[in-house]
Every structure is written in structure tokens, then in C-alpha cells.
C-alpha atoms as a PDB file:
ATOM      1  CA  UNK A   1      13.858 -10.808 -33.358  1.00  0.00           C
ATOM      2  CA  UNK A   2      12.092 -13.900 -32.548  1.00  0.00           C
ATOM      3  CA  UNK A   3      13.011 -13.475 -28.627  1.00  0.00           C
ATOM      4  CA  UNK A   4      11.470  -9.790 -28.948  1.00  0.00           C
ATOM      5  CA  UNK A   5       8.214 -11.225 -30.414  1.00  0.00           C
ATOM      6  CA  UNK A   6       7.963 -13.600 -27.541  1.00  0.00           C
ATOM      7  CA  UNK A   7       8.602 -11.330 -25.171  1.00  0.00           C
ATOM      8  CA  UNK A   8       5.647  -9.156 -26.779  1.00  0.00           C
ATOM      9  CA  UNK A   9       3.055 -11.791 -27.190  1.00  0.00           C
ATOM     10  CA  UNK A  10       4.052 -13.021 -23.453  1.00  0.00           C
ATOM     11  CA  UNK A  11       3.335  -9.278 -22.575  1.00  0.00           C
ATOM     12  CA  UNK A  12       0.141  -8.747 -23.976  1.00  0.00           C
ATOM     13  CA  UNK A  13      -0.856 -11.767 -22.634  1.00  0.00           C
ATOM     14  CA  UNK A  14      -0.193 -10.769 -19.378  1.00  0.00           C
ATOM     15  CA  UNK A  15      -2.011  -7.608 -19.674  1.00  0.00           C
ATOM     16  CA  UNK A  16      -5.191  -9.283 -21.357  1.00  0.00           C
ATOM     17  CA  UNK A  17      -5.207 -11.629 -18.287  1.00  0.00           C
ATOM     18  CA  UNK A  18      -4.466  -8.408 -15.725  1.00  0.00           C
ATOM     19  CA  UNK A  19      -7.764  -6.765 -17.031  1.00  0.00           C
ATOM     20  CA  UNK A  20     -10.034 -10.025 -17.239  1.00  0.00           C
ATOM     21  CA  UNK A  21      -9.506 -11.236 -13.937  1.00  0.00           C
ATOM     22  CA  UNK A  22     -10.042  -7.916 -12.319  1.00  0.00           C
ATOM     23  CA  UNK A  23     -13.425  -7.610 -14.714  1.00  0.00           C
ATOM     24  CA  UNK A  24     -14.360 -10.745 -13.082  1.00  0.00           C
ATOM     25  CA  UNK A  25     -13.598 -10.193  -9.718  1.00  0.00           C
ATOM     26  CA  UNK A  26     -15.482  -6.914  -9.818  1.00  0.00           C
ATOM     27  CA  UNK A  27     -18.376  -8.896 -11.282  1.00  0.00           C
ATOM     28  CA  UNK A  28     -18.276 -11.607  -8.920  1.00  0.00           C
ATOM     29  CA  UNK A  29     -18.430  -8.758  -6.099  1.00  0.00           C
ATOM     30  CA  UNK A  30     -21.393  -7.123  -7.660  1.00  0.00           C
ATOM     31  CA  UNK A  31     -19.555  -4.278  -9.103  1.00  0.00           C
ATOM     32  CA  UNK A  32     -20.258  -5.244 -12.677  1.00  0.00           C
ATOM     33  CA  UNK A  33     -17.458  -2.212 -14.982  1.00  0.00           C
ATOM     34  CA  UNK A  34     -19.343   0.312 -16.652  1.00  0.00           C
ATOM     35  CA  UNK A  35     -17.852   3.853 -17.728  1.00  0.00           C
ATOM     36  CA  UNK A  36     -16.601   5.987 -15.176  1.00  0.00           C
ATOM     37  CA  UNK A  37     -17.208   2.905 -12.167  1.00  0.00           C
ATOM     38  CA  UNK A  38     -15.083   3.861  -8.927  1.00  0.00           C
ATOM     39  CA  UNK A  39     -13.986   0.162  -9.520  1.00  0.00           C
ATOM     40  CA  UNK A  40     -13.184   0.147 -13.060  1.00  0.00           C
ATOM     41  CA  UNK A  41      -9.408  -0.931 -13.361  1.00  0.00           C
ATOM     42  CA  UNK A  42      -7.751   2.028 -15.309  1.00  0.00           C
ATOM     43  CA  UNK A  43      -4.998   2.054 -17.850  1.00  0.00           C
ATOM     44  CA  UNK A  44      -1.779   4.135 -17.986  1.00  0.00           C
ATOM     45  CA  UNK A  45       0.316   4.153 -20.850  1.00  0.00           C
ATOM     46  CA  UNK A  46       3.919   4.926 -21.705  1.00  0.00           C
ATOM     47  CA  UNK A  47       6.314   4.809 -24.083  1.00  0.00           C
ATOM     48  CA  UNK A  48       7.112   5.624 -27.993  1.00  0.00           C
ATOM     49  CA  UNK A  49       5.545   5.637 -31.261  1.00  0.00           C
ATOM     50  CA  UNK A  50       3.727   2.230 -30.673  1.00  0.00           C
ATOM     51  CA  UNK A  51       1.805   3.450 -28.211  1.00  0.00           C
ATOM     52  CA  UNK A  52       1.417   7.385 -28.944  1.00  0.00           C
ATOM     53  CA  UNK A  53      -2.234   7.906 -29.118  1.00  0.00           C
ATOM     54  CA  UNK A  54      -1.442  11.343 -30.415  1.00  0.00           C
ATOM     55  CA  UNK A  55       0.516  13.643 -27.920  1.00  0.00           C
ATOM     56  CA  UNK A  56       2.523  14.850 -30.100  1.00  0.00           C
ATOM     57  CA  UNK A  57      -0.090  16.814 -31.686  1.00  0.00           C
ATOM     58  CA  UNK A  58       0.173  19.017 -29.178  1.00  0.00           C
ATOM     59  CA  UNK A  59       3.858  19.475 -29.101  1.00  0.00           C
ATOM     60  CA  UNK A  60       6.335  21.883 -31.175  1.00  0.00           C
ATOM     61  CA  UNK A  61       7.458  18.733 -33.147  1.00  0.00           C
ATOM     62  CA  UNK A  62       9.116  17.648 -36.813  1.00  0.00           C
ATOM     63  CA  UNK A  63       6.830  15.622 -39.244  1.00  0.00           C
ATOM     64  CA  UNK A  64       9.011  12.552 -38.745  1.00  0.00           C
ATOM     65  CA  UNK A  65       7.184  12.181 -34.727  1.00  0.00           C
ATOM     66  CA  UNK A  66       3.773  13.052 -36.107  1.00  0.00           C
ATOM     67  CA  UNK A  67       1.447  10.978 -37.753  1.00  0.00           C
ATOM     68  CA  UNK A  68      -1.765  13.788 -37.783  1.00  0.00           C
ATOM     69  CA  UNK A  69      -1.862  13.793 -41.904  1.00  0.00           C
ATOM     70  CA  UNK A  70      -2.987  11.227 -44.275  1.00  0.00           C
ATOM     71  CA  UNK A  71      -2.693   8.282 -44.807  1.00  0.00           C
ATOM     72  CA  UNK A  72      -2.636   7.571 -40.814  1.00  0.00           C
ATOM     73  CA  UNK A  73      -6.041   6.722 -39.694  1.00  0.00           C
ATOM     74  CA  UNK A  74      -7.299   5.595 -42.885  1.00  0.00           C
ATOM     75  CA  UNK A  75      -8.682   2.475 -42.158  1.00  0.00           C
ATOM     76  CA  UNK A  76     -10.760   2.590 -38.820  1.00  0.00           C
ATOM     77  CA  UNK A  77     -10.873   6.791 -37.924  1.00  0.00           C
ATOM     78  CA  UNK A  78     -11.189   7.471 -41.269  1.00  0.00           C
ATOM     79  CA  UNK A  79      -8.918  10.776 -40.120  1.00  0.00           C
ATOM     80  CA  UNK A  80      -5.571  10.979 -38.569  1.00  0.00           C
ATOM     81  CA  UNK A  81      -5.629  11.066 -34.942  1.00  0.00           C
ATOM     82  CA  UNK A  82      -1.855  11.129 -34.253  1.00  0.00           C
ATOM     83  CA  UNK A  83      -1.568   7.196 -33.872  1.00  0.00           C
ATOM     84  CA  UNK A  84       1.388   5.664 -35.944  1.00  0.00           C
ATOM     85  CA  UNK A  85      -0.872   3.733 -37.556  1.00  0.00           C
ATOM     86  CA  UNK A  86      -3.604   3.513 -40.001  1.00  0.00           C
ATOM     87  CA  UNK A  87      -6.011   2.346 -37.411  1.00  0.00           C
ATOM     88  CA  UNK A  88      -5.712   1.261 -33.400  1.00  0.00           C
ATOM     89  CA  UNK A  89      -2.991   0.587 -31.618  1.00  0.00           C
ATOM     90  CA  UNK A  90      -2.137  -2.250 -29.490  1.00  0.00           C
ATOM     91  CA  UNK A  91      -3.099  -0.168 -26.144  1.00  0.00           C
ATOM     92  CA  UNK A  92      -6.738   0.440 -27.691  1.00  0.00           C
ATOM     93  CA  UNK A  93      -7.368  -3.109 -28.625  1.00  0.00           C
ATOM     94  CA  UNK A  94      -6.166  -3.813 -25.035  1.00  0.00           C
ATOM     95  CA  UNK A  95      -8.368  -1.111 -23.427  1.00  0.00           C
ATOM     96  CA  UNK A  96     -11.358  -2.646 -25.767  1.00  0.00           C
ATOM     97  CA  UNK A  97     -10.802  -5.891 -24.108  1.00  0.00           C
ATOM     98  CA  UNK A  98     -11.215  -4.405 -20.669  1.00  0.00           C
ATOM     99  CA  UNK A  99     -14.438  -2.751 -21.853  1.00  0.00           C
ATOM    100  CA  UNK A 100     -12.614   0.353 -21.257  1.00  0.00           C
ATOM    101  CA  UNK A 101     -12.845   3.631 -24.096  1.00  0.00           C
ATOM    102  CA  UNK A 102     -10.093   4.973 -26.025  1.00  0.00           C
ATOM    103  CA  UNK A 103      -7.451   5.943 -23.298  1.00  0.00           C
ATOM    104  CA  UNK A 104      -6.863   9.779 -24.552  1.00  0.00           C
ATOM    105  CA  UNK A 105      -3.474  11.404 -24.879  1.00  0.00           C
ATOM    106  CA  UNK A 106      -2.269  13.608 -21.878  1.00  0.00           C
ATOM    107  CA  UNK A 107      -1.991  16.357 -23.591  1.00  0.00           C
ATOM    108  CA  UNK A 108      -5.451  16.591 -25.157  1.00  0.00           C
ATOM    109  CA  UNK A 109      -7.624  19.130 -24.046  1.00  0.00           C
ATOM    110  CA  UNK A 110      -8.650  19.245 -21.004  1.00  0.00           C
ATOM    111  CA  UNK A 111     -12.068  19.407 -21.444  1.00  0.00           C
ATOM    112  CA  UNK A 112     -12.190  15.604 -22.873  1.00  0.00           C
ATOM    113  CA  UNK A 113     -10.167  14.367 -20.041  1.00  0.00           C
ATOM    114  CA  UNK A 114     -13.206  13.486 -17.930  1.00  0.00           C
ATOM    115  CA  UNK A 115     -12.277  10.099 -18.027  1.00  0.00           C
ATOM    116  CA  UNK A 116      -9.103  10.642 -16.585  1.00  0.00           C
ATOM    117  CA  UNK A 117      -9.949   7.891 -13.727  1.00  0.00           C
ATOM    118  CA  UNK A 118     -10.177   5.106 -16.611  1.00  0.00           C
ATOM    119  CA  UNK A 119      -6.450   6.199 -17.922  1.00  0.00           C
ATOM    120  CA  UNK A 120      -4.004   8.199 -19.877  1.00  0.00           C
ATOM    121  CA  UNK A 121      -2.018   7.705 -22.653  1.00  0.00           C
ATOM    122  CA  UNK A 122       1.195   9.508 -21.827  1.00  0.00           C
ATOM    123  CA  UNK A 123       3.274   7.887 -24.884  1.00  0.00           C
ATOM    124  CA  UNK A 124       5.319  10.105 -27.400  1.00  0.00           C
ATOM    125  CA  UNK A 125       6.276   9.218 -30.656  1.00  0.00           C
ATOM    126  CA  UNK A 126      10.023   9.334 -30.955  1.00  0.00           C
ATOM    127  CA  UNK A 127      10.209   9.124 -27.142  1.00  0.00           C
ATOM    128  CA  UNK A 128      12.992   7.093 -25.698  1.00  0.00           C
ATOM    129  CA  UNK A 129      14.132   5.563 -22.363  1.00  0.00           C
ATOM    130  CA  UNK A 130      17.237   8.361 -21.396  1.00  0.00           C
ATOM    131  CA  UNK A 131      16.838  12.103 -21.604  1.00  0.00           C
ATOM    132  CA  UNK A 132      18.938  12.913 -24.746  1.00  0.00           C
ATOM    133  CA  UNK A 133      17.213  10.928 -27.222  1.00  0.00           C
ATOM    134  CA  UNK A 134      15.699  13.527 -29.992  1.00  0.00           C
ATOM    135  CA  UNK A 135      15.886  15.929 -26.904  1.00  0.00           C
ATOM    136  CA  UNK A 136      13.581  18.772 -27.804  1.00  0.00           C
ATOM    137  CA  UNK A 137      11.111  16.835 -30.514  1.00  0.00           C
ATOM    138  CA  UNK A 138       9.545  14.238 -28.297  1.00  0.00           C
ATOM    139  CA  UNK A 139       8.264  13.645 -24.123  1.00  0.00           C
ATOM    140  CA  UNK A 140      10.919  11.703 -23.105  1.00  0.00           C
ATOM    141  CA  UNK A 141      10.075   9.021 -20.470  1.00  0.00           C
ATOM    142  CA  UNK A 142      10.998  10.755 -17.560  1.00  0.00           C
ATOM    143  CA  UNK A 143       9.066  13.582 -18.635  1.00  0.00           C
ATOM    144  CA  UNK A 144       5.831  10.912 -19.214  1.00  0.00           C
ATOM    145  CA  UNK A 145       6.507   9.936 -15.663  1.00  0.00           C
ATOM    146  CA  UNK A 146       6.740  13.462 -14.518  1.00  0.00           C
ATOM    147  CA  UNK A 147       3.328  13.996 -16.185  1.00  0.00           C
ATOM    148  CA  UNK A 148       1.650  10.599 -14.606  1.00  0.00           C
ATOM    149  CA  UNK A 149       3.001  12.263 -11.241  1.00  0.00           C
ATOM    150  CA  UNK A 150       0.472  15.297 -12.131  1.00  0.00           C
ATOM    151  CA  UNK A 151      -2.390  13.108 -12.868  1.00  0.00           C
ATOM    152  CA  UNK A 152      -1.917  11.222  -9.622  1.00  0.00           C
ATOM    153  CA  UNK A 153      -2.240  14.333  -7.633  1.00  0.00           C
ATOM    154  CA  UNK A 154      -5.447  15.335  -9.771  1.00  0.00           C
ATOM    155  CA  UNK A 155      -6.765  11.960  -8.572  1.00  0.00           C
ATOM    156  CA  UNK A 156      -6.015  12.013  -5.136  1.00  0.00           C
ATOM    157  CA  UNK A 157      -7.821  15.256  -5.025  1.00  0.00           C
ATOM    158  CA  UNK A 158     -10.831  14.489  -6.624  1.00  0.00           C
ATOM    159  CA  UNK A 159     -11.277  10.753  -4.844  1.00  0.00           C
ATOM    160  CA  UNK A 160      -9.181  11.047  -2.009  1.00  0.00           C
ATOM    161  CA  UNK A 161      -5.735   9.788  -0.949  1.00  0.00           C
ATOM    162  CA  UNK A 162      -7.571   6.489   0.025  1.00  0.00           C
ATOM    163  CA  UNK A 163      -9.867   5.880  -3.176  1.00  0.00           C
ATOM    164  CA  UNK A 164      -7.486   7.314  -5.431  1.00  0.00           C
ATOM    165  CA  UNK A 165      -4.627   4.808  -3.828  1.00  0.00           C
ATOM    166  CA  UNK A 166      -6.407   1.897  -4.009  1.00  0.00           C
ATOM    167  CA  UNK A 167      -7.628   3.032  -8.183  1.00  0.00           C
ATOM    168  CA  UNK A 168      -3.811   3.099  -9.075  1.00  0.00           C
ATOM    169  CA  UNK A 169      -2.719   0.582  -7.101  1.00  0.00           C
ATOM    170  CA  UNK A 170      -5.100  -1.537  -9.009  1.00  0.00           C
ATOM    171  CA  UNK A 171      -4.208   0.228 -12.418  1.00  0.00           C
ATOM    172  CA  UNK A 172      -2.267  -1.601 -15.165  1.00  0.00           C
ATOM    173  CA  UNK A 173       0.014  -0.087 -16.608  1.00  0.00           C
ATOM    174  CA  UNK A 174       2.059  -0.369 -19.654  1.00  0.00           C
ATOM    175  CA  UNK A 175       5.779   0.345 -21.028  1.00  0.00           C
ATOM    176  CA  UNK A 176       7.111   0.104 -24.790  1.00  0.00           C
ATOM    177  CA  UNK A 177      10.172   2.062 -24.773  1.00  0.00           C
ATOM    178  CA  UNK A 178      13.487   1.747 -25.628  1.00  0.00           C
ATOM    179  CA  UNK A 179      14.100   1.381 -29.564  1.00  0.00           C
ATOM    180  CA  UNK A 180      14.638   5.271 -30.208  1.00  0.00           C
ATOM    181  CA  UNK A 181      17.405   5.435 -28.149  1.00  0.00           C
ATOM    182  CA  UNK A 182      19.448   2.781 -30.365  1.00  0.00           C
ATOM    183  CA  UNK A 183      17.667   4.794 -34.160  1.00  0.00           C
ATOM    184  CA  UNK A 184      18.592   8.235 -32.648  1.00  0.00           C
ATOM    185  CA  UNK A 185      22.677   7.610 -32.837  1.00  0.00           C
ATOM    186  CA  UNK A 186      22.086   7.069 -36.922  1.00  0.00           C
ATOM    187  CA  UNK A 187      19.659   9.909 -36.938  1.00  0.00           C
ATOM    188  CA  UNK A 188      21.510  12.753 -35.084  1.00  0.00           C
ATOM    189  CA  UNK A 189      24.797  14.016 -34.563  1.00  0.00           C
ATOM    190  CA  UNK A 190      24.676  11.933 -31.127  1.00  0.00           C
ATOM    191  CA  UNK A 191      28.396  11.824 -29.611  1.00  0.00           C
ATOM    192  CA  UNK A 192      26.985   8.449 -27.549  1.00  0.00           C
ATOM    193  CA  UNK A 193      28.898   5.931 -29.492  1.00  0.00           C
ATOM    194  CA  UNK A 194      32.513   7.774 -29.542  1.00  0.00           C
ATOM    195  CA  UNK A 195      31.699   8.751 -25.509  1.00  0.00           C
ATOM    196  CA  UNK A 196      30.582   5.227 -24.225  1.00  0.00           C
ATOM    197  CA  UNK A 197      31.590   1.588 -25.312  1.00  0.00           C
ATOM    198  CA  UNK A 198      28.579  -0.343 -26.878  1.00  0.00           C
ATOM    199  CA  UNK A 199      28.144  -2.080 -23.484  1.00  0.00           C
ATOM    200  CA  UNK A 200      28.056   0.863 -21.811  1.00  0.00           C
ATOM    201  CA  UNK A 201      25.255   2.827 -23.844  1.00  0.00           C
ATOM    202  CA  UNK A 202      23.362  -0.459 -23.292  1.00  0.00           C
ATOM    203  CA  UNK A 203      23.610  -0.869 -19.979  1.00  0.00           C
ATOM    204  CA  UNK A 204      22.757   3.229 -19.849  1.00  0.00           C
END
């Protein structure tokens, strides 16, 4: 537990430092961030319920991998937004730091995804690392990556391959994953643990 929570705060660390020297090499080069800047360093984001700005309102879904009902929200929205949480998330206090807006959830409308060039939230509550975990309930990583794929290609045509190359290559991006697919063999009739040894399914 306490190696996890290093490896967290060493992480967000990382990140915080990613987006403030960019801000201030982009400042020092006269191209001071604001909104919807060619050089504004955008945000991607994968992974579970940490990070699930609310994607899975917009997917055929259980209650337990949606948080759109009270009491979620209930200190800074004032209304649930589909964060597992009753306010931010670590991603928006990250993307706040940057000077960056609320990265939106892929699968929001996409009328409000004008700001696609700052970042998506691709996360999904539930969501874990391999395919099988709550298969059918939740985007499960490779389908998040499947989904970034698409919003490359949206970018690349609306920039250019050149513009939009250099915008993700200078794109952070960020992964919390992992912890469903150890909570889904207690939580389904998984066959994982009578299939593979315990080093096995970890190594998987």
C-alpha cells in the first residue's frame, strides 16, 4: 500500500512537472496557452473509475459502473456528472494546473467536443487492463485505445498530419488501470483463477 502511494504521488508529480515546463516553454517562446492555442499541450486520459469523467453515461451499463445519481457530485457540481466522486477527479485538478478546461468524456456529445485538440477523457469506470474484465459493462482499455486511434485521425484531418503530429507528440497522457482486473474474479463467475496460476494472471 505504501509502495502504491509512492508510486502515485511520484506520478502526479511527474505529470504536474510535464505540463509546467511545457507552459513555460511556450511562454518563453511567445506562445503564452490560452483555450484552443495550436500550442496548448493537450491531455489524454485512460483508465478506470479514478479517472472516468463520465463515459459510462453513455453506455448500456449496471448501477455499480455509474456514478450519474446522487450523492456523486455533491460537493463542487452540485449534480452528478458521472465522476466517482463527489467532486473532481485527480485528471481535472491536473488539467486545472495546466490551465487547461475540464477534459470531456469521449463519448459525450459531439457537439461539446470542440475542444477535442486540448484532450479526451477516454476512462471507464469498471474498465480494466485485459479484455474479459466485466466484459460487456465497461470500455475496456483496448477499446479506450481503439477510441484514442479515432480521435487521432479526427486530428490529423482537421490540423494536418504535421500539426496534428507534433500536438500529440507533445500530449501527456495518462494511465490508471489495472485494479478491476484483480475485484472482477470476486465479483463474477470468472474461471481466471482455476485456468491460470496466480503468477500467471499477474503476469497476464
Amino acid at each position: 500500500l505504501f509502495e502504491s502511494s509512492s508510486l502515485i504521488s511520484g506520478l502526479v508529480y511527474v505529470l504536474m512537472l510535464t505540463f509546467y515546463l511545457s507552459s513555460k516553454i511556450n511562454v518563453c517562446l511567445g506562445l503564452r496557452n490560452q483555450h484552443g492555442d495550436d500550442q496548448q499541450t493537450p491531455f489524454f486520459i485512460f483508465g478506470d473509475s479514478f479517472l472516468d469523467a463520465g463515459n459510462n453515461n453513455y453506455i448500456n451499463t449496471t448501477a455499480l459502473d455509474q456514478a450519474n445519481f446522487w450523492p456523486y457530485g455533491i460537493s463542487f457540481f452540485h449534480i452528478p456528472t458521472g465522476r466517482f466522486s463527489d467532486g473532481r477527479l485527480i485528471s481535472d485538478f491536473l488539467a486545472e494546473r495546466a490551465n487547461l478546461p475540464l477534459i470531456p468524456p469521449y463519448l459525450q456529445p459531439a457537439s461539446k467536443l470542440s475542444q477535442v485538440p486540448l484532450g479526451v477523457n477516454f476512462a471507464s469506470s469498471g474498465a480494466g487492463a485485459l479484455v474479459q474484465t466485466f466484459r460487456g459493462s465497461v470500455i475496456n482499455l483496448h477499446e479506450q485505445l481503439k477510441n484514442y486511434k479515432k480521435v487521432e485521425e479526427w486530428l490529423k484531418h482537421k490540423l494536418g498530419e504535421v500539426k496534428a503530429r507534433k500536438k500529440l507528440t507533445r500530449a501527456v497522457y495518462l494511465f490508471s488501470i489495472g485494479s478491476n482486473d484483480y475485484i472482477s474474479l470476486f465479483m463474477t463467475n470468472s474461471t481466471h483463477l482455476t485456468t491460470y496460476t496466480h503468477s500467471q494472471y499477474v503476469n497476464m
